[in-house]
PDB file of N, CA and C in Angstrom:
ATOM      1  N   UNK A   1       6.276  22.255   2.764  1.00  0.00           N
ATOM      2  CA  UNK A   1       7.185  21.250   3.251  1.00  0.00           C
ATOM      3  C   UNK A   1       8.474  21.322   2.459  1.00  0.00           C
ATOM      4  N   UNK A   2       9.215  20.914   3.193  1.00  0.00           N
ATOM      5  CA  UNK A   2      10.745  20.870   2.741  1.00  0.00           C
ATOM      6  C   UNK A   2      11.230  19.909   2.906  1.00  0.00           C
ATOM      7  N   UNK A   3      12.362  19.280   2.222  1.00  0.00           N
ATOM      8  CA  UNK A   3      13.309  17.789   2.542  1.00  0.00           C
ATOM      9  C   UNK A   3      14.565  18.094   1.822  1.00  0.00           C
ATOM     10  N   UNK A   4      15.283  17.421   2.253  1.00  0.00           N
ATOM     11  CA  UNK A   4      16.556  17.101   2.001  1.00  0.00           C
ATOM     12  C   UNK A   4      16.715  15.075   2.105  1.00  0.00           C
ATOM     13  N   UNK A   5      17.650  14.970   1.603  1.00  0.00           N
ATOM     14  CA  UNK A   5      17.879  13.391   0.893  1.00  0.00           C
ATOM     15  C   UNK A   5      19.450  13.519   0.946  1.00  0.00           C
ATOM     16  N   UNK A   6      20.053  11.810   1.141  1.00  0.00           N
ATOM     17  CA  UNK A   6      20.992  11.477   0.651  1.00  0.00           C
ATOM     18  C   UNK A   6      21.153   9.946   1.127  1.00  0.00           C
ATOM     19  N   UNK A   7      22.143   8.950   0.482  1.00  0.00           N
ATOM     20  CA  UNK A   7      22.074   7.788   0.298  1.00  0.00           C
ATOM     21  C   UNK A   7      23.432   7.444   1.517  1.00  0.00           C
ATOM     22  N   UNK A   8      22.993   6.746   2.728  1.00  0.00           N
ATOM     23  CA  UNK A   8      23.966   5.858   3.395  1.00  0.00           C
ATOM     24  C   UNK A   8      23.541   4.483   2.820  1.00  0.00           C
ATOM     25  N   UNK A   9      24.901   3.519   2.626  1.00  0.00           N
ATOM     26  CA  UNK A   9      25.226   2.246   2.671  1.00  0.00           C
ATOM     27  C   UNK A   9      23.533   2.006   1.604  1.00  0.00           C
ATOM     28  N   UNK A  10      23.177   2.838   0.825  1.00  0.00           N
ATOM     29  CA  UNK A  10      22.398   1.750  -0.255  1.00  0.00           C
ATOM     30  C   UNK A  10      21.022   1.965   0.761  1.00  0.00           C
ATOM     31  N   UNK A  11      20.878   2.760   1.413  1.00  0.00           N
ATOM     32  CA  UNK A  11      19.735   3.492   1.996  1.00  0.00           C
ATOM     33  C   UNK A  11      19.316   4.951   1.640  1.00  0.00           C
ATOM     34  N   UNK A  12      18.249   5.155   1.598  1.00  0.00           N
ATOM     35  CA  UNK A  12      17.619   6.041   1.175  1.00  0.00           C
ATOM     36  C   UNK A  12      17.146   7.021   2.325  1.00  0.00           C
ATOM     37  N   UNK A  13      17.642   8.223   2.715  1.00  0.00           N
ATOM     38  CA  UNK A  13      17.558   8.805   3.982  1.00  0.00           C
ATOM     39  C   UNK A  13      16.632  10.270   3.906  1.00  0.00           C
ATOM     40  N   UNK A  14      15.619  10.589   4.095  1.00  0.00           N
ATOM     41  CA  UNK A  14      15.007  11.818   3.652  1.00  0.00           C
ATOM     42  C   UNK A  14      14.478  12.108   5.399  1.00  0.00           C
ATOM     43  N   UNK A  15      15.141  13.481   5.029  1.00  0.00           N
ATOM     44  CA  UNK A  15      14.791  14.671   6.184  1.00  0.00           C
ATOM     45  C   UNK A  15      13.027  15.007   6.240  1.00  0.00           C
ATOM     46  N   UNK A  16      11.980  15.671   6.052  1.00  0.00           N
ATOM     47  CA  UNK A  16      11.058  16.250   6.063  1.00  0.00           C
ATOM     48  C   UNK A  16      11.194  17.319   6.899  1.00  0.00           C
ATOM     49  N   UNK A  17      10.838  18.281   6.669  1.00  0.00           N
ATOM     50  CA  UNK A  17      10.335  19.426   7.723  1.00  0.00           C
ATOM     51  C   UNK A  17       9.393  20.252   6.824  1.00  0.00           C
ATOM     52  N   UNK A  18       8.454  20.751   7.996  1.00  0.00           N
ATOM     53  CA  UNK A  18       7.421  21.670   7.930  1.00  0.00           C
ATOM     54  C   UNK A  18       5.750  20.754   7.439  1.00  0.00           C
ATOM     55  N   UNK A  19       5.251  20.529   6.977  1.00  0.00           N
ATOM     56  CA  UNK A  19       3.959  20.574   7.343  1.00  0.00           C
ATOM     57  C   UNK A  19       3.294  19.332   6.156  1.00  0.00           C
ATOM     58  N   UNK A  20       2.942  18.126   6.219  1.00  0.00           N
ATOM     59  CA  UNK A  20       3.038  16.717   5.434  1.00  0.00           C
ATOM     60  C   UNK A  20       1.471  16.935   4.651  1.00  0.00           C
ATOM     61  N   UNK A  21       1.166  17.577   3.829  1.00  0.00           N
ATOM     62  CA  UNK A  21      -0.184  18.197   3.626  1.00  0.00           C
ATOM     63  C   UNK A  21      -0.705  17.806   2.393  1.00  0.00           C
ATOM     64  N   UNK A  22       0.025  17.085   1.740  1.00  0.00           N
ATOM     65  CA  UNK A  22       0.016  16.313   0.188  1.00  0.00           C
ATOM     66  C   UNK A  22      -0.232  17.051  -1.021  1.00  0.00           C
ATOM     67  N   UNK A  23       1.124  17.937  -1.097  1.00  0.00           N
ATOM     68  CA  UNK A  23       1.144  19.285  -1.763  1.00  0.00           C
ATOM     69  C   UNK A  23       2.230  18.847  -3.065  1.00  0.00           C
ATOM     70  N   UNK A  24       2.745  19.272  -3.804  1.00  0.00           N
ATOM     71  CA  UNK A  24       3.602  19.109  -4.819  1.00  0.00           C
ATOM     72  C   UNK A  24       4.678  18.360  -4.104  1.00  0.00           C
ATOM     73  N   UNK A  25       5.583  18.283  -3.095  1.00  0.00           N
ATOM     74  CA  UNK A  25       6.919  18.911  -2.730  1.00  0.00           C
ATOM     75  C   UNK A  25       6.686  17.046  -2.703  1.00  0.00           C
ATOM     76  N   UNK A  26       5.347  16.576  -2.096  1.00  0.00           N
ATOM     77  CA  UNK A  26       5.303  15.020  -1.547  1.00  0.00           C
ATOM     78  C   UNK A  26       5.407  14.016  -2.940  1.00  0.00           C
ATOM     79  N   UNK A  27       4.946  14.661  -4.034  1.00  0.00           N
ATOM     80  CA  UNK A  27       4.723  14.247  -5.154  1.00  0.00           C
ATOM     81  C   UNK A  27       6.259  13.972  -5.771  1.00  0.00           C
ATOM     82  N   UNK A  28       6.907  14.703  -5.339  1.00  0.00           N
ATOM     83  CA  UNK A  28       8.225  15.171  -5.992  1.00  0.00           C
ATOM     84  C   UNK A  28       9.558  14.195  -5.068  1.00  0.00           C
ATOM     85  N   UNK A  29       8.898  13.724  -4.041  1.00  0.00           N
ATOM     86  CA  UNK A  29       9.199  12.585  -3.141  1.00  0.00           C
ATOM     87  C   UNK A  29       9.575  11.419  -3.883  1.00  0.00           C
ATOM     88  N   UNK A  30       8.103  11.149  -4.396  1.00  0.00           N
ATOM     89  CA  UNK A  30       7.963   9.953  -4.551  1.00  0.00           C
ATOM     90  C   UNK A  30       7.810   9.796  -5.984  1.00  0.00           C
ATOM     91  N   UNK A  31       8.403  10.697  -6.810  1.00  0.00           N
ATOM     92  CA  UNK A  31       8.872  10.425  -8.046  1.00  0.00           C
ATOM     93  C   UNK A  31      10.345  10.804  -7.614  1.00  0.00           C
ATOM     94  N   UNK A  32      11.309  10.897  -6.579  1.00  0.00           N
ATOM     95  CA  UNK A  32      12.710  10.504  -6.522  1.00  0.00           C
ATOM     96  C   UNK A  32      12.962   8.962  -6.167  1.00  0.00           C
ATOM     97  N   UNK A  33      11.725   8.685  -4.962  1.00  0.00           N
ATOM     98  CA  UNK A  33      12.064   7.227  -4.836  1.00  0.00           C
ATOM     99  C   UNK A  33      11.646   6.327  -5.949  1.00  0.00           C
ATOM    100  N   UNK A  34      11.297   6.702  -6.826  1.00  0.00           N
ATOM    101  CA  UNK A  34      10.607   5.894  -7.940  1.00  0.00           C
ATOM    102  C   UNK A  34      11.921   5.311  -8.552  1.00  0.00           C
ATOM    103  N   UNK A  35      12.752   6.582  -9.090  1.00  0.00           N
ATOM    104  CA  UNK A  35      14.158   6.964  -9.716  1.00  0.00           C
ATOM    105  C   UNK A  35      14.931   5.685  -9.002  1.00  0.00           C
ATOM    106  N   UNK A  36      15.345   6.049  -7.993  1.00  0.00           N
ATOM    107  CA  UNK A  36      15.679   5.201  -6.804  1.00  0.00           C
ATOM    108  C   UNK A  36      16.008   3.322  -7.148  1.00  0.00           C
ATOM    109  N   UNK A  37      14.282   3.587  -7.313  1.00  0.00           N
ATOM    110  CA  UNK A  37      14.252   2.025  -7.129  1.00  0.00           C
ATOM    111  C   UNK A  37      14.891   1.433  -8.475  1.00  0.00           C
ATOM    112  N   UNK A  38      14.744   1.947  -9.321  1.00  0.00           N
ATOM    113  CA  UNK A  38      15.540   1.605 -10.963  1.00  0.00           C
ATOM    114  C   UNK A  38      16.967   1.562 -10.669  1.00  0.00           C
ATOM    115  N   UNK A  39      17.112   1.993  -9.500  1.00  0.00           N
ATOM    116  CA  UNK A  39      19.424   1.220  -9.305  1.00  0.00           C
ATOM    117  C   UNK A  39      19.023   0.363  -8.472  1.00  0.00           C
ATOM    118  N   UNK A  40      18.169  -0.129  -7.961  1.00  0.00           N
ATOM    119  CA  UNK A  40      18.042  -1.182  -6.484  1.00  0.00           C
ATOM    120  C   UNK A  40      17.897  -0.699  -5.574  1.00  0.00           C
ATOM    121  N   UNK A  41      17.823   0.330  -5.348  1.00  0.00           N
ATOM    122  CA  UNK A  41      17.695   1.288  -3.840  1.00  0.00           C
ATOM    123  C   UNK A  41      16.033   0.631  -2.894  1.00  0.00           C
ATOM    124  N   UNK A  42      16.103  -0.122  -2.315  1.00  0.00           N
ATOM    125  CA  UNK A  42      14.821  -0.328  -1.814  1.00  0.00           C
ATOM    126  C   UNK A  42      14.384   0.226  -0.215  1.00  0.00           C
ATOM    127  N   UNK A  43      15.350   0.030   0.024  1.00  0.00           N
ATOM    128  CA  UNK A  43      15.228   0.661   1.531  1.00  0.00           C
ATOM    129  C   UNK A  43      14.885   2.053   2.088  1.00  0.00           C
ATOM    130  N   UNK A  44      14.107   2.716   2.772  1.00  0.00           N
ATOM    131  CA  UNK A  44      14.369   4.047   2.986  1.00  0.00           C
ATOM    132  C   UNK A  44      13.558   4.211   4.475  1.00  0.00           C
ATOM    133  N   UNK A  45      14.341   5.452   4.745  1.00  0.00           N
ATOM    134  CA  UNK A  45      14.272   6.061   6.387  1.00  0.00           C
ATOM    135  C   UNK A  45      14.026   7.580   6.097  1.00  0.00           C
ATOM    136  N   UNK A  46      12.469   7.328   6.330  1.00  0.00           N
ATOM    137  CA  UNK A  46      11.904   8.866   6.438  1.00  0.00           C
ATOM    138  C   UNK A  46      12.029   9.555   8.006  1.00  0.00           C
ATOM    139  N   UNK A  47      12.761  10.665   8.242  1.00  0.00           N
ATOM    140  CA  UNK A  47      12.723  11.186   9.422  1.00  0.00           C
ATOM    141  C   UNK A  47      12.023  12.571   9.469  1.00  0.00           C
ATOM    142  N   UNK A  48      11.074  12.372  10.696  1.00  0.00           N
ATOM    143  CA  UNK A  48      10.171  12.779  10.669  1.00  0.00           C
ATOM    144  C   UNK A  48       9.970  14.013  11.828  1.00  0.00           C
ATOM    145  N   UNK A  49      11.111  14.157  12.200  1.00  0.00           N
ATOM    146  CA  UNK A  49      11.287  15.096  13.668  1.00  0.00           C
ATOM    147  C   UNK A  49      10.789  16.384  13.444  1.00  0.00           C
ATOM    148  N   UNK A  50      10.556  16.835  12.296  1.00  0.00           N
ATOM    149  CA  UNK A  50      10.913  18.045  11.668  1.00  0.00           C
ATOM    150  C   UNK A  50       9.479  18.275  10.936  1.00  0.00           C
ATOM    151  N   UNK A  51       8.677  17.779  11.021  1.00  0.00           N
ATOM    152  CA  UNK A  51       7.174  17.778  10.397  1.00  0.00           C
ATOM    153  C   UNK A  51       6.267  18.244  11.479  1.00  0.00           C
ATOM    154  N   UNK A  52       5.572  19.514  11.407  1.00  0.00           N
ATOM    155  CA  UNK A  52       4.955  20.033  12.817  1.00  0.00           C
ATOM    156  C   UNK A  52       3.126  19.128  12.740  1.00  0.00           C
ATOM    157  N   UNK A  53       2.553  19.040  11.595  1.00  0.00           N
ATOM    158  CA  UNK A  53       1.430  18.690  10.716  1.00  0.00           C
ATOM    159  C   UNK A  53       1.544  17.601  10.075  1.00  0.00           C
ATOM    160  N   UNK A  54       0.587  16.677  10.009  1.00  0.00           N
ATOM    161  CA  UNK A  54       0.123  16.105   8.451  1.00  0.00           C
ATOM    162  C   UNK A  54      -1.249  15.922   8.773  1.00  0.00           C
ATOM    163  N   UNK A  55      -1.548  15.519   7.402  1.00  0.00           N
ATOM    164  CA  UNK A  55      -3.275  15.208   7.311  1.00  0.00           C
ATOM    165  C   UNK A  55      -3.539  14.265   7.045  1.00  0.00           C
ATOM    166  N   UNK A  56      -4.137  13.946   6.014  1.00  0.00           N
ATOM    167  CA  UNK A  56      -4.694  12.624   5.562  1.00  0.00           C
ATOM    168  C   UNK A  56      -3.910  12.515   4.217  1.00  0.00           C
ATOM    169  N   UNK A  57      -3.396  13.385   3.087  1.00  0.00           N
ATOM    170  CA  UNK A  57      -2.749  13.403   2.077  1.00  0.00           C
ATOM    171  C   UNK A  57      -1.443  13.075   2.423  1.00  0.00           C
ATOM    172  N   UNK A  58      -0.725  13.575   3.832  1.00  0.00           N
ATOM    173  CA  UNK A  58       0.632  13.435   4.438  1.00  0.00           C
ATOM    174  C   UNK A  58       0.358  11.859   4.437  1.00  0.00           C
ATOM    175  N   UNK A  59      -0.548  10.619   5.131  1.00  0.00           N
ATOM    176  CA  UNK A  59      -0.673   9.578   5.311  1.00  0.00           C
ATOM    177  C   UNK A  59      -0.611   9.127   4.154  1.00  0.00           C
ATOM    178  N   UNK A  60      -1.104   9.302   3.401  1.00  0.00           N
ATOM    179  CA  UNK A  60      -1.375   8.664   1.877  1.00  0.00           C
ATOM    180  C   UNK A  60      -0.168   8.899   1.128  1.00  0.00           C
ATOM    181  N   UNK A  61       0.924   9.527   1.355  1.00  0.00           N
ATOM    182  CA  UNK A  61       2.086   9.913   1.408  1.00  0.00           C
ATOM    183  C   UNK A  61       2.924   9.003   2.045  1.00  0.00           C
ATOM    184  N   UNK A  62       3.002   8.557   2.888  1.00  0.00           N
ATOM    185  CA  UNK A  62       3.549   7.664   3.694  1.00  0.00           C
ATOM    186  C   UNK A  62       3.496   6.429   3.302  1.00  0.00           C
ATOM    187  N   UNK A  63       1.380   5.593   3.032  1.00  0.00           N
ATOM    188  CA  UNK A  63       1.883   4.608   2.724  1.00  0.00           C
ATOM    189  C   UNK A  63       1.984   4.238   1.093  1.00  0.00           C
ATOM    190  N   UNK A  64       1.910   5.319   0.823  1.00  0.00           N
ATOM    191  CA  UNK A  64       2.436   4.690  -0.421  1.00  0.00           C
ATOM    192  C   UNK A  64       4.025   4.686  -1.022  1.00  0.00           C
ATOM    193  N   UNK A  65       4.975   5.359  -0.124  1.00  0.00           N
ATOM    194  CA  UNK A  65       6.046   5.512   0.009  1.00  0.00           C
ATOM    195  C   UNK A  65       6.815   3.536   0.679  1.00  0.00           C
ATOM    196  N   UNK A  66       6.031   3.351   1.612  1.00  0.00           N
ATOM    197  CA  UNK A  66       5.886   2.227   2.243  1.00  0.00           C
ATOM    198  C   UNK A  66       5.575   1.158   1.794  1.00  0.00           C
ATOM    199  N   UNK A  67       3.814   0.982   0.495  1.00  0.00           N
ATOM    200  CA  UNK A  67       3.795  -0.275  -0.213  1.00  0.00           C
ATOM    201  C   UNK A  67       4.551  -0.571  -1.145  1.00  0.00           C
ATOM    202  N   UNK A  68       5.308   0.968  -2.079  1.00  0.00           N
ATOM    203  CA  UNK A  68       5.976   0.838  -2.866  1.00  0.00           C
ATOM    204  C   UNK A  68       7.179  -0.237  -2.869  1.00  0.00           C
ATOM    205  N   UNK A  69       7.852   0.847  -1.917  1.00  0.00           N
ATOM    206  CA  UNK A  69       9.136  -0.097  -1.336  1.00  0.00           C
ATOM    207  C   UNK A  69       9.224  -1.753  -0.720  1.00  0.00           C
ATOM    208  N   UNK A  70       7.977  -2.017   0.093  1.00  0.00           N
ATOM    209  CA  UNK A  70       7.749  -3.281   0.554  1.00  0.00           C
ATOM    210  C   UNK A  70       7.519  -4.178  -0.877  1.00  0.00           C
ATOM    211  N   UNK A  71       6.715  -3.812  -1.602  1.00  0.00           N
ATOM    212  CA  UNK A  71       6.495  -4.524  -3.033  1.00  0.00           C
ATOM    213  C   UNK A  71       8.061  -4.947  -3.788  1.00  0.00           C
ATOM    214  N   UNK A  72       9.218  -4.672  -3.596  1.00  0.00           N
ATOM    215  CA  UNK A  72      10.316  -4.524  -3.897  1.00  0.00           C
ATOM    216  C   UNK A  72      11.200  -5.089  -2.401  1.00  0.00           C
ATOM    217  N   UNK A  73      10.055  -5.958  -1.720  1.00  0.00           N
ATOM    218  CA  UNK A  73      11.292  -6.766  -0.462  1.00  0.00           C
ATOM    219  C   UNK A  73      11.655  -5.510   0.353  1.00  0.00           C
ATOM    220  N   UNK A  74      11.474  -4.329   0.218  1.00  0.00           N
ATOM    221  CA  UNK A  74      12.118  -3.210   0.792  1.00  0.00           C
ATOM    222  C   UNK A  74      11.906  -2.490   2.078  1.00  0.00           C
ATOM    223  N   UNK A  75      12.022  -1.955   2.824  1.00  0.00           N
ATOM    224  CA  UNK A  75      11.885  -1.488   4.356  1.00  0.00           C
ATOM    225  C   UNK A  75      11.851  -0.171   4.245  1.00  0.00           C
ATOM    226  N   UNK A  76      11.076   0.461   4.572  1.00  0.00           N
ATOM    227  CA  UNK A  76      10.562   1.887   5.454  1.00  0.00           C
ATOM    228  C   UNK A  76      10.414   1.970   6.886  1.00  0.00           C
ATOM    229  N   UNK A  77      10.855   3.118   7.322  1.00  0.00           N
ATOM    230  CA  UNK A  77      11.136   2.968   8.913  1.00  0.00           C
ATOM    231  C   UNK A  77      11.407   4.607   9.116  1.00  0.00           C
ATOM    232  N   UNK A  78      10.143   4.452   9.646  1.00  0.00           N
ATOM    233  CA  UNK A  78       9.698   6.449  10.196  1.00  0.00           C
ATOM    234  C   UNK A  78      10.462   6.578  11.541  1.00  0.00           C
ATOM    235  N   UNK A  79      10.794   8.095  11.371  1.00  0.00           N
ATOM    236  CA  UNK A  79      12.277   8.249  12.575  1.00  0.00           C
ATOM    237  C   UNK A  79      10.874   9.142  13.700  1.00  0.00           C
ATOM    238  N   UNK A  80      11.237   8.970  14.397  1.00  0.00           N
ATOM    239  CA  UNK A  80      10.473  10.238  15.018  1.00  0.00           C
ATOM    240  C   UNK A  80       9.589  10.874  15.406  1.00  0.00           C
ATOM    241  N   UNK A  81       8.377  10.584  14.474  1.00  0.00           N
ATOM    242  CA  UNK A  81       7.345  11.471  13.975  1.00  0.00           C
ATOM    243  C   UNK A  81       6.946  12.218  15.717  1.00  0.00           C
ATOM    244  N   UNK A  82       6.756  13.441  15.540  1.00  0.00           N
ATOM    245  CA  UNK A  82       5.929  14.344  16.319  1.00  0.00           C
ATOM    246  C   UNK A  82       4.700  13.928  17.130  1.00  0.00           C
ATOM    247  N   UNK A  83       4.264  14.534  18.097  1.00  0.00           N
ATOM    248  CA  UNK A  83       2.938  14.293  19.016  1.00  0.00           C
ATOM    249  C   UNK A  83       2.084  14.231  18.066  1.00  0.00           C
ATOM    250  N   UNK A  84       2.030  15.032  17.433  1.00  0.00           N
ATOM    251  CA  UNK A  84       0.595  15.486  16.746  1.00  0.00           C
ATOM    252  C   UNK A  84       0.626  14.203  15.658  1.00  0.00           C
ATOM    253  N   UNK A  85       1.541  13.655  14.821  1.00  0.00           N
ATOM    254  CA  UNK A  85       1.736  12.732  13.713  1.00  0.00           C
ATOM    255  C   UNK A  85       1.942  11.252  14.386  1.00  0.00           C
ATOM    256  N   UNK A  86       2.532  11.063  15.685  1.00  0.00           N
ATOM    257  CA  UNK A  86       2.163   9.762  16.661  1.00  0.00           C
ATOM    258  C   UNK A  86       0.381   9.734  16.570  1.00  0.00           C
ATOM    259  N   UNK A  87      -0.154  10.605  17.159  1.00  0.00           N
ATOM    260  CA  UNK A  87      -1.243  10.543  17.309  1.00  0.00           C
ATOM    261  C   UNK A  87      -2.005  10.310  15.873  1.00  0.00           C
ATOM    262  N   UNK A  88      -1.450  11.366  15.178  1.00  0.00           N
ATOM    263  CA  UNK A  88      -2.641  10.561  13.872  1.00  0.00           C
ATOM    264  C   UNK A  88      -2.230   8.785  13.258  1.00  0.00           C
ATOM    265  N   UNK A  89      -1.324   8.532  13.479  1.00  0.00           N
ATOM    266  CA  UNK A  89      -0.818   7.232  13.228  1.00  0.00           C
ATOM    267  C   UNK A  89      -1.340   6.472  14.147  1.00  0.00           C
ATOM    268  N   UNK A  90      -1.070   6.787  15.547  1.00  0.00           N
ATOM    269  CA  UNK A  90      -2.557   5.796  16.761  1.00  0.00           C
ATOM    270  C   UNK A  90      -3.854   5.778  15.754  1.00  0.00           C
ATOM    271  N   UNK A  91      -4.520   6.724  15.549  1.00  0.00           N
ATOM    272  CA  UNK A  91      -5.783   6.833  15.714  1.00  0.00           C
ATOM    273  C   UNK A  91      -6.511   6.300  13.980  1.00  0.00           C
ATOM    274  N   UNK A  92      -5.537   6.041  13.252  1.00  0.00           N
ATOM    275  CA  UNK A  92      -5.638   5.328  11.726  1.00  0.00           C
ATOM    276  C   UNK A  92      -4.662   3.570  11.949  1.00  0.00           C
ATOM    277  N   UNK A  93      -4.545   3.817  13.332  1.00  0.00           N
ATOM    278  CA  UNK A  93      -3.951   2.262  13.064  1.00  0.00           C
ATOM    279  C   UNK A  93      -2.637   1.903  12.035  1.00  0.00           C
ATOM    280  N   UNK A  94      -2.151   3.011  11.882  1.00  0.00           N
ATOM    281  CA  UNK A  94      -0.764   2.768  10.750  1.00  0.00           C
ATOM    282  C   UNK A  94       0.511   2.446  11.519  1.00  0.00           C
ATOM    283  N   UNK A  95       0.168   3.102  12.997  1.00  0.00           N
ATOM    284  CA  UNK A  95       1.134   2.637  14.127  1.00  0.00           C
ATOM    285  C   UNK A  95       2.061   1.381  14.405  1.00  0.00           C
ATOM    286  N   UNK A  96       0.972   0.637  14.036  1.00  0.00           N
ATOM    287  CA  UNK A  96       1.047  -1.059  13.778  1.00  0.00           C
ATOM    288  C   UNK A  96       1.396  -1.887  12.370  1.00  0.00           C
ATOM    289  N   UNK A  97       1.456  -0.854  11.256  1.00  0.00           N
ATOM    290  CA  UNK A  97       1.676  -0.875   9.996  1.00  0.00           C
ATOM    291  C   UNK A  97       3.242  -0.591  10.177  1.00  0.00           C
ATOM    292  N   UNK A  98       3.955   0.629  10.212  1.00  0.00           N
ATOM    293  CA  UNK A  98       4.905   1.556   9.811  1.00  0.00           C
ATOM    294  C   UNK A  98       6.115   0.456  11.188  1.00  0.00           C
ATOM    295  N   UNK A  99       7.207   0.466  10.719  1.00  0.00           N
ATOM    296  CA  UNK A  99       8.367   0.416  11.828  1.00  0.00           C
ATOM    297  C   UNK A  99       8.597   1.640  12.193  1.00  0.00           C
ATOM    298  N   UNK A 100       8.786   2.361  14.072  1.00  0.00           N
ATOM    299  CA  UNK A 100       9.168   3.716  14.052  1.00  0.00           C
ATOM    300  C   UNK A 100      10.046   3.433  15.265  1.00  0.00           C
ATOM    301  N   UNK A 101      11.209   4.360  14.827  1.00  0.00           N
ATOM    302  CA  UNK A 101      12.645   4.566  15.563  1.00  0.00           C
ATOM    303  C   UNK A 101      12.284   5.618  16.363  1.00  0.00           C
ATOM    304  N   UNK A 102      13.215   5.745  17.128  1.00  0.00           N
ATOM    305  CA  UNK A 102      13.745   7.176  17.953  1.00  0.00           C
ATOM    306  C   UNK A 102      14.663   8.058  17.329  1.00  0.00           C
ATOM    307  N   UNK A 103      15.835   7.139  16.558  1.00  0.00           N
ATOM    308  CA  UNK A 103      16.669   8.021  16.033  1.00  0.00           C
ATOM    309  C   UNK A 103      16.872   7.597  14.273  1.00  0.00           C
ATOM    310  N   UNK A 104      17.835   7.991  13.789  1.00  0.00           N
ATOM    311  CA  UNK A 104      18.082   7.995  12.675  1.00  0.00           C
ATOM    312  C   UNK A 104      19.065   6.948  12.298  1.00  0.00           C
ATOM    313  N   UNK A 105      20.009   6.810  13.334  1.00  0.00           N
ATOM    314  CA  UNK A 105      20.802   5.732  13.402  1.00  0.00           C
ATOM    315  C   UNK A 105      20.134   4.052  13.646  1.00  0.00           C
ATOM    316  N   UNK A 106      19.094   4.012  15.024  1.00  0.00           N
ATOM    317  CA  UNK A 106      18.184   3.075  15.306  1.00  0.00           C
ATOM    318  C   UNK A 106      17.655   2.768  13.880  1.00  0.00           C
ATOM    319  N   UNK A 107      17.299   3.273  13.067  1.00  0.00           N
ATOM    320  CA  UNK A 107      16.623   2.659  11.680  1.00  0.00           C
ATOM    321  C   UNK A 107      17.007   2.201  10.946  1.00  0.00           C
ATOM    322  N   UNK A 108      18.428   3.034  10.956  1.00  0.00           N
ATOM    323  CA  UNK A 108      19.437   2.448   9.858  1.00  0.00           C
ATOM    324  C   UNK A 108      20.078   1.031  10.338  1.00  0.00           C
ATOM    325  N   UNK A 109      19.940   0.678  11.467  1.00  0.00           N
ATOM    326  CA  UNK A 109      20.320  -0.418  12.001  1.00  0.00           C
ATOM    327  C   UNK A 109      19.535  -1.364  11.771  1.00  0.00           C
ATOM    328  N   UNK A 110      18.136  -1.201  11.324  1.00  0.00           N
ATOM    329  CA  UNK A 110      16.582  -1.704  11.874  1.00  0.00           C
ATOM    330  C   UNK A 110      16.878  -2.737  10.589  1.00  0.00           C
ATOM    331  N   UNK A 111      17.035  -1.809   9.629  1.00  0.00           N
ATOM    332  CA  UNK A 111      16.915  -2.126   7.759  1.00  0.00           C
ATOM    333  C   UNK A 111      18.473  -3.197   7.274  1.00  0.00           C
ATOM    334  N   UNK A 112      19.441  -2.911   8.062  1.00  0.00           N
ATOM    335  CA  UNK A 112      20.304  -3.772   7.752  1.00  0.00           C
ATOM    336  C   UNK A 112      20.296  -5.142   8.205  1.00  0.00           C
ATOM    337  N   UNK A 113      19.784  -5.355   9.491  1.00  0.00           N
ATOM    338  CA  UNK A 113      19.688  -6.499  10.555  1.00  0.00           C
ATOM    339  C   UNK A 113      18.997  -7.396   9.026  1.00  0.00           C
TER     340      UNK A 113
END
């Protein structure tokens, strides 16, 4: 897996692509948002268009990306996610957990409202 990051308006914006498998790269995630949260950064918009896979480590990835930030008043809001990552989110019930956009902009709107 691969990502890219950068900060709109005091939001936290991370790309993902390739395969959510709970490998180093996720670890390395979520010791940036850690960083993050030590300036106030609470908000963040994982987009997810770009992730062909995840598993169960990709989920565990997610919500802990998610309680973190909520523990801190903060908002997470998945852009996208893929057939295959809709479906594992139906079928674990996180569907109903997670806020999920269409776009990247829709989220960023979601978190300011």
């Amino acid at each position: 897996m691969d990502f890219n990051y950068f900060l709109y308006e005091n939001i936290i914006v991370m790309q993902l692509e390739g395969d959510l498998l709970g490998f180093s790269k996720e670890e390395e995630l979520l010791t940036l948002s850690s960083n993050y949260l030590k300036f106030g950064l609470f908000h963040c918009v994982i987009d997810l268009q770009r992730v062909q896979h995840m598993n169960s480590a990709g989920l565990s990835f997610l919500v802990r990306a998610l309680t973190t930030l909520k523990n801190k008043n903060g908002k997470t809001v998945l852009v996208k996610p893929s057939q295959q990552t809709n479906k594992l989110l139906s079928i674990t019930k996180l569907d109903r957990v997670f806020t999920i956009t269409q776009s990247r902009q829709a989220a960023i709107r979601l978190i300011q409202e």
